[in-house]
C-alpha atoms as a PDB file:
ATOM      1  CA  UNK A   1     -23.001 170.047-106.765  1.00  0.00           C
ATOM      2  CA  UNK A   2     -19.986 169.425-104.572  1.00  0.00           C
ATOM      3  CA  UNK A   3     -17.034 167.096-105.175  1.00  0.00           C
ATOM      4  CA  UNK A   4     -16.896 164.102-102.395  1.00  0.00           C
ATOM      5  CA  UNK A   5     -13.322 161.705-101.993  1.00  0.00           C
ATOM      6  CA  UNK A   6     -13.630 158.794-100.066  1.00  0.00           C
ATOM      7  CA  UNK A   7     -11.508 156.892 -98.036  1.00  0.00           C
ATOM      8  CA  UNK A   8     -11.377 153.764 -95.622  1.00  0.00           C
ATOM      9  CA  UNK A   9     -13.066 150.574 -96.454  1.00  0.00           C
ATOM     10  CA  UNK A  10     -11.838 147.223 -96.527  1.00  0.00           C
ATOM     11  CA  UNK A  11     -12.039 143.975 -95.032  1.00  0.00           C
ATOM     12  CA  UNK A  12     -12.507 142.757 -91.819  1.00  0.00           C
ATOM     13  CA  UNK A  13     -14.156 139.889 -89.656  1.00  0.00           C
ATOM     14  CA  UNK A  14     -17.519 139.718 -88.066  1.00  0.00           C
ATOM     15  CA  UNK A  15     -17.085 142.275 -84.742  1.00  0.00           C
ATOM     16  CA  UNK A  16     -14.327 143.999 -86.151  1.00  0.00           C
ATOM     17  CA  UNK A  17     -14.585 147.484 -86.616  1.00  0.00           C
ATOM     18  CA  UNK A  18     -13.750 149.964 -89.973  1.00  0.00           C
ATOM     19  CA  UNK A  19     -13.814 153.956 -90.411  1.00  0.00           C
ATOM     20  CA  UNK A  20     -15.239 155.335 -93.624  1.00  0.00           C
ATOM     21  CA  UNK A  21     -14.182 159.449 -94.303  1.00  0.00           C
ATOM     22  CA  UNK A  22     -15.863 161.803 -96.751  1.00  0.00           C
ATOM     23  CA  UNK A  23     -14.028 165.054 -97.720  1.00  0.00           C
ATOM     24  CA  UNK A  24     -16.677 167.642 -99.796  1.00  0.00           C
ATOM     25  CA  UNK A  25     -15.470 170.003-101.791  1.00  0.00           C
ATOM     26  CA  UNK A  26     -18.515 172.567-100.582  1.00  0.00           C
ATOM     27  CA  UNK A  27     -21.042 173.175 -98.012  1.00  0.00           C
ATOM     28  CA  UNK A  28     -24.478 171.094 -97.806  1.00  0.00           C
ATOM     29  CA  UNK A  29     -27.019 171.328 -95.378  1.00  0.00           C
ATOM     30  CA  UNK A  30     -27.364 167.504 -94.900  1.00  0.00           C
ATOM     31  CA  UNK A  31     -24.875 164.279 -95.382  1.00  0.00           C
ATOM     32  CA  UNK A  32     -25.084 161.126 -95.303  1.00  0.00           C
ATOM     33  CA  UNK A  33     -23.809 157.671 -96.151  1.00  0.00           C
ATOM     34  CA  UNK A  34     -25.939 155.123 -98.097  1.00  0.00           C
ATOM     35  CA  UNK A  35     -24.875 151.252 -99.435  1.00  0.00           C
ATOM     36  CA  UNK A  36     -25.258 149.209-101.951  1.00  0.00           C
ATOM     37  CA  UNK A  37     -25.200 145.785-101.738  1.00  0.00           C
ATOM     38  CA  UNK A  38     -23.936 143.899-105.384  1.00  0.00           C
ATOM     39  CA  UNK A  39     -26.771 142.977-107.287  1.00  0.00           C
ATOM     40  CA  UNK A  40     -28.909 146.220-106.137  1.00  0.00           C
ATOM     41  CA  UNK A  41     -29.922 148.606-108.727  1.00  0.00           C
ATOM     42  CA  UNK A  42     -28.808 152.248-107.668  1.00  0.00           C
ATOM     43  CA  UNK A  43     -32.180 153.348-106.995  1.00  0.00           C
ATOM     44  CA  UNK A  44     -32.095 150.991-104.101  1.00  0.00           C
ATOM     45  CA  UNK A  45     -29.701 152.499-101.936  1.00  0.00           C
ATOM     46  CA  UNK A  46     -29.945 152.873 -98.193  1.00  0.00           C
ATOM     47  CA  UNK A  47     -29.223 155.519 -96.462  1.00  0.00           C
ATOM     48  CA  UNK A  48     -27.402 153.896 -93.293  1.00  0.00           C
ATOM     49  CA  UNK A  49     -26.801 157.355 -91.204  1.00  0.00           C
ATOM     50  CA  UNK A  50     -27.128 160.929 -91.952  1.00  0.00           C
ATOM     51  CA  UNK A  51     -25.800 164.475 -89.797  1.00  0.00           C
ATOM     52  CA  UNK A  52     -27.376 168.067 -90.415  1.00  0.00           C
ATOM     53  CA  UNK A  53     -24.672 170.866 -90.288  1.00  0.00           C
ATOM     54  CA  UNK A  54     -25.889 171.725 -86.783  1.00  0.00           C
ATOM     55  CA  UNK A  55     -24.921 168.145 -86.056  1.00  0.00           C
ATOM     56  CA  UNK A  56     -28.314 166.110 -85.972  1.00  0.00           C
ATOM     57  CA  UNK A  57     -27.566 162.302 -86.739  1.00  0.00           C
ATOM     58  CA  UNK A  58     -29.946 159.662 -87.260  1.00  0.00           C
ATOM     59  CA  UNK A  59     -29.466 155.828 -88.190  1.00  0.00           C
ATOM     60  CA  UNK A  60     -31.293 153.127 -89.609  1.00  0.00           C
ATOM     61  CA  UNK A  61     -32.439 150.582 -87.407  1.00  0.00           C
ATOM     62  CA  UNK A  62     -29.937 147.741 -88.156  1.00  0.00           C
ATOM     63  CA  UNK A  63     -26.800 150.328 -87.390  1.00  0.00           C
ATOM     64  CA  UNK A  64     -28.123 151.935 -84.192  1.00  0.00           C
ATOM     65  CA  UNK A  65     -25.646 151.562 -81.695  1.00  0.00           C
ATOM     66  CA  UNK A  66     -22.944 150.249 -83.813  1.00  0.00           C
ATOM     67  CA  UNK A  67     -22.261 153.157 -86.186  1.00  0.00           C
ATOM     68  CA  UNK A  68     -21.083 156.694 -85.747  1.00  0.00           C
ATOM     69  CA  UNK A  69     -21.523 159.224 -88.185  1.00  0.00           C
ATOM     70  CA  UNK A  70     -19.791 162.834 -87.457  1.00  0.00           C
ATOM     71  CA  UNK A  71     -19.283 165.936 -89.115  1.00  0.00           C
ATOM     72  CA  UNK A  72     -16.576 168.723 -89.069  1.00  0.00           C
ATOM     73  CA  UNK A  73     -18.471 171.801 -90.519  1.00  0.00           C
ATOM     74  CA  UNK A  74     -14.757 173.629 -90.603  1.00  0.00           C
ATOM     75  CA  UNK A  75     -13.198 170.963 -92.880  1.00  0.00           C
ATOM     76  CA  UNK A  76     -16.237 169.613 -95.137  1.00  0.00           C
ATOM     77  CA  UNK A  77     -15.852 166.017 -93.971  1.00  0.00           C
ATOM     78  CA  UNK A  78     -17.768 162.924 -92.641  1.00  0.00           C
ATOM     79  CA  UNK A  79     -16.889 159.949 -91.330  1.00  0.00           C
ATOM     80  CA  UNK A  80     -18.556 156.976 -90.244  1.00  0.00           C
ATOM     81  CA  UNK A  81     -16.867 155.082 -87.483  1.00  0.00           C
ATOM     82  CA  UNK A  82     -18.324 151.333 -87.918  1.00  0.00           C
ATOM     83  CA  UNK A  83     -17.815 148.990 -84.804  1.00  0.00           C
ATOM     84  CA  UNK A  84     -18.887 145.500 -84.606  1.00  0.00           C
ATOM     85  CA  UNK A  85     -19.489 144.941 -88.372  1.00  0.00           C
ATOM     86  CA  UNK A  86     -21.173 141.927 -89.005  1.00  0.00           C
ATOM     87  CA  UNK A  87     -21.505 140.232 -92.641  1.00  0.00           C
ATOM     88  CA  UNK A  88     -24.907 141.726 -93.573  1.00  0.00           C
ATOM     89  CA  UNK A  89     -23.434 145.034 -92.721  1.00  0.00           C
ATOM     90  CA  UNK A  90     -20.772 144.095 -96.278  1.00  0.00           C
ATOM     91  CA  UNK A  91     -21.570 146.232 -99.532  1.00  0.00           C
ATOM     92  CA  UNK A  92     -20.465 149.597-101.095  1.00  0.00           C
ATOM     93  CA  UNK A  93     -21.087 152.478 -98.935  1.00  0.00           C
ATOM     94  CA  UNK A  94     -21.596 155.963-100.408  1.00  0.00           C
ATOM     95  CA  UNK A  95     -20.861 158.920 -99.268  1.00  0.00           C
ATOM     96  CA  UNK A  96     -23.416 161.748-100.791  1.00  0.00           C
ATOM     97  CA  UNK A  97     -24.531 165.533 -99.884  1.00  0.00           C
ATOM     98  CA  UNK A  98     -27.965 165.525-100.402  1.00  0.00           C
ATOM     99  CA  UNK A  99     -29.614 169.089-101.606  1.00  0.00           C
ATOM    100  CA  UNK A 100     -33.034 168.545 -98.652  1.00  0.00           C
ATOM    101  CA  UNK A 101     -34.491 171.081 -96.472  1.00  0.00           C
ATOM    102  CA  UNK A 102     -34.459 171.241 -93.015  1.00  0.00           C
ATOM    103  CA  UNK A 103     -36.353 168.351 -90.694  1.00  0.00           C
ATOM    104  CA  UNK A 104     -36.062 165.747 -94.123  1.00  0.00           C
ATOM    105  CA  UNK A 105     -32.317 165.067 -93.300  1.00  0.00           C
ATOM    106  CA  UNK A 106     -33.212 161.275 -91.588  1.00  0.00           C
ATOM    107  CA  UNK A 107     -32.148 157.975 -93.493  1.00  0.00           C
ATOM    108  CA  UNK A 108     -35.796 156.856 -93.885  1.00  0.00           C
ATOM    109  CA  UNK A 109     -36.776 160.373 -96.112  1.00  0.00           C
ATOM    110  CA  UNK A 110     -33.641 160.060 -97.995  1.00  0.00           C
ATOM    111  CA  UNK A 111     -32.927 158.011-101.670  1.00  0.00           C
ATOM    112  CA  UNK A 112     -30.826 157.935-104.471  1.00  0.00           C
ATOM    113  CA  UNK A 113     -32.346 159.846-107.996  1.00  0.00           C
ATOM    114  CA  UNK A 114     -30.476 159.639-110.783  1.00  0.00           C
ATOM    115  CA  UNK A 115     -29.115 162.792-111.652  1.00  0.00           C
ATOM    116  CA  UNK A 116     -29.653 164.335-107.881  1.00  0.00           C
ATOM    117  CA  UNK A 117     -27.552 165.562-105.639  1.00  0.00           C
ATOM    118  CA  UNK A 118     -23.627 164.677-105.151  1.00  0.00           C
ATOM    119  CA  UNK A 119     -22.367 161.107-104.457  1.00  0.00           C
ATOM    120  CA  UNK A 120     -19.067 159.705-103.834  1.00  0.00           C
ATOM    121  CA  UNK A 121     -17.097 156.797-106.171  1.00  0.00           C
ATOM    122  CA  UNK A 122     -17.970 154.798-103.009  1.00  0.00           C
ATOM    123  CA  UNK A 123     -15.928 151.643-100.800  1.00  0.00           C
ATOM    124  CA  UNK A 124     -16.384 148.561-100.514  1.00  0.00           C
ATOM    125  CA  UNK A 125     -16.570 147.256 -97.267  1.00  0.00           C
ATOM    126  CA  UNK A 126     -16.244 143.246 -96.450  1.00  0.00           C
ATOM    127  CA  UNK A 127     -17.405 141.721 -93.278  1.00  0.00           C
ATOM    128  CA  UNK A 128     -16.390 137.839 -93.118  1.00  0.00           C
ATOM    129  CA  UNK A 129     -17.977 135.558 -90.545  1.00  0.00           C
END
Protein backbone atom coordinates (compact mmCIF):
# COMPACT_ATOMS: atom_id res chain seq x y z
CA UNK A 1 0.00 0.00 0.00
CA UNK A 2 1.07 3.58 -0.60
CA UNK A 3 0.86 6.56 1.76
CA UNK A 4 -1.68 9.42 0.33
CA UNK A 5 -1.65 13.38 2.06
CA UNK A 6 -4.33 15.47 1.18
CA UNK A 7 -4.81 18.91 0.79
CA UNK A 8 -7.44 21.66 -0.29
CA UNK A 9 -10.97 21.52 0.81
CA UNK A 10 -13.03 23.98 2.38
CA UNK A 11 -15.90 26.09 2.02
CA UNK A 12 -17.34 27.88 -0.58
CA UNK A 13 -20.75 29.07 -2.18
CA UNK A 14 -22.88 27.45 -4.77
CA UNK A 15 -20.71 28.16 -8.31
CA UNK A 16 -17.66 28.69 -6.59
CA UNK A 17 -14.91 26.63 -7.38
CA UNK A 18 -12.21 24.45 -4.91
CA UNK A 19 -8.94 22.30 -5.81
CA UNK A 20 -8.44 19.04 -3.96
CA UNK A 21 -4.42 17.54 -4.27
CA UNK A 22 -3.29 14.00 -3.50
CA UNK A 23 0.47 13.35 -2.98
CA UNK A 24 1.22 9.17 -2.97
CA UNK A 25 3.95 7.97 -1.52
CA UNK A 26 4.27 5.10 -4.52
CA UNK A 27 3.21 4.20 -7.89
CA UNK A 28 -0.46 2.76 -8.70
CA UNK A 29 -1.83 1.95 -11.84
CA UNK A 30 -5.20 3.74 -11.19
CA UNK A 31 -6.42 6.86 -8.83
CA UNK A 32 -9.14 8.24 -7.99
CA UNK A 33 -11.22 10.40 -5.69
CA UNK A 34 -14.42 9.10 -3.98
CA UNK A 35 -16.93 11.07 -1.20
CA UNK A 36 -18.69 10.53 1.49
CA UNK A 37 -21.49 12.30 2.40
CA UNK A 38 -22.13 12.36 6.65
CA UNK A 39 -24.39 9.78 7.54
CA UNK A 40 -22.99 7.23 4.72
CA UNK A 41 -21.45 4.11 5.86
CA UNK A 42 -17.88 3.71 4.21
CA UNK A 43 -18.92 1.04 2.01
CA UNK A 44 -20.97 3.62 0.26
CA UNK A 45 -18.49 5.71 -1.21
CA UNK A 46 -18.53 7.17 -4.69
CA UNK A 47 -16.03 7.29 -6.76
CA UNK A 48 -16.51 10.93 -8.34
CA UNK A 49 -13.44 10.75 -11.02
CA UNK A 50 -10.64 8.45 -11.61
CA UNK A 51 -7.09 8.80 -14.11
CA UNK A 52 -4.99 5.64 -15.29
CA UNK A 53 -1.16 6.36 -15.27
CA UNK A 54 -1.33 6.76 -19.05
CA UNK A 55 -3.77 9.52 -18.20
CA UNK A 56 -7.37 8.03 -18.90
CA UNK A 57 -10.04 10.01 -16.76
CA UNK A 58 -13.53 9.25 -16.37
CA UNK A 59 -16.37 10.97 -14.17
CA UNK A 60 -19.55 10.22 -12.77
CA UNK A 61 -22.41 11.64 -14.32
CA UNK A 62 -23.29 14.47 -11.84
CA UNK A 63 -19.43 15.92 -12.15
CA UNK A 64 -19.03 15.74 -15.94
CA UNK A 65 -18.07 18.95 -17.08
CA UNK A 66 -17.51 20.53 -13.81
CA UNK A 67 -14.60 18.51 -12.39
CA UNK A 68 -11.05 17.91 -13.45
CA UNK A 69 -9.08 15.21 -12.28
CA UNK A 70 -5.17 15.13 -13.40
CA UNK A 71 -2.24 13.23 -12.74
CA UNK A 72 1.58 13.92 -12.64
CA UNK A 73 3.12 10.37 -13.05
CA UNK A 74 6.73 12.20 -12.16
CA UNK A 75 5.54 13.51 -8.75
CA UNK A 76 2.83 10.81 -7.49
CA UNK A 77 0.03 13.36 -7.24
CA UNK A 78 -3.67 14.06 -8.15
CA UNK A 79 -5.69 16.75 -8.03
CA UNK A 80 -9.14 17.46 -8.67
CA UNK A 81 -9.90 20.94 -9.85
CA UNK A 82 -13.78 21.43 -8.84
CA UNK A 83 -15.59 24.42 -10.64
CA UNK A 84 -19.08 25.38 -10.11
CA UNK A 85 -19.68 23.38 -6.87
CA UNK A 86 -23.08 23.26 -6.01
CA UNK A 87 -24.46 22.05 -2.42
CA UNK A 88 -25.11 18.39 -3.35
CA UNK A 89 -21.60 18.32 -4.58
CA UNK A 90 -20.67 19.00 -0.18
CA UNK A 91 -19.19 15.83 1.69
CA UNK A 92 -15.71 14.29 2.41
CA UNK A 93 -13.80 13.52 -0.61
CA UNK A 94 -11.14 10.78 -0.61
CA UNK A 95 -8.36 10.47 -2.26
CA UNK A 96 -7.39 6.52 -2.77
CA UNK A 97 -4.95 4.34 -5.16
CA UNK A 98 -6.87 1.57 -5.99
CA UNK A 99 -4.81 -1.91 -6.67
CA UNK A 100 -7.35 -2.74 -10.36
CA UNK A 101 -6.20 -3.96 -13.60
CA UNK A 102 -6.24 -2.34 -16.66
CA UNK A 103 -9.81 -1.24 -18.48
CA UNK A 104 -11.61 -1.45 -14.56
CA UNK A 105 -10.10 2.02 -13.67
CA UNK A 106 -13.81 3.99 -14.31
CA UNK A 107 -15.83 5.41 -11.21
CA UNK A 108 -18.79 3.07 -11.88
CA UNK A 109 -16.33 -0.40 -11.41
CA UNK A 110 -14.71 1.15 -8.49
CA UNK A 111 -15.79 0.86 -4.38
CA UNK A 112 -14.52 1.09 -1.12
CA UNK A 113 -13.61 -2.64 0.79
CA UNK A 114 -12.57 -2.52 3.98
CA UNK A 115 -9.16 -3.43 4.26
CA UNK A 116 -8.40 -2.73 0.28
CA UNK A 117 -6.33 -0.68 -1.27
CA UNK A 118 -4.86 2.86 0.04
CA UNK A 119 -7.13 5.82 1.03
CA UNK A 120 -6.45 9.21 2.15
CA UNK A 121 -7.60 10.90 5.84
CA UNK A 122 -9.91 12.74 3.38
CA UNK A 123 -11.48 16.80 3.20
CA UNK A 124 -14.29 18.07 3.75
CA UNK A 125 -15.64 20.12 1.25
CA UNK A 126 -18.80 22.65 1.92
CA UNK A 127 -20.89 24.06 -0.80
CA UNK A 128 -23.52 26.72 0.65
CA UNK A 129 -26.43 27.88 -1.47
Amino acid sequence: QVQLAESGGGSVQAGGSLKLSCAASGYTYCMAWFRQVPGMEPEEREAVAAVTDDGRRTYMDSVKGRFTISRDNAKNTIDLQMNDLKPDDSAMYYCAAIEIGPGYCYPSSLAYYPGMDSWGKGLLVTVSS
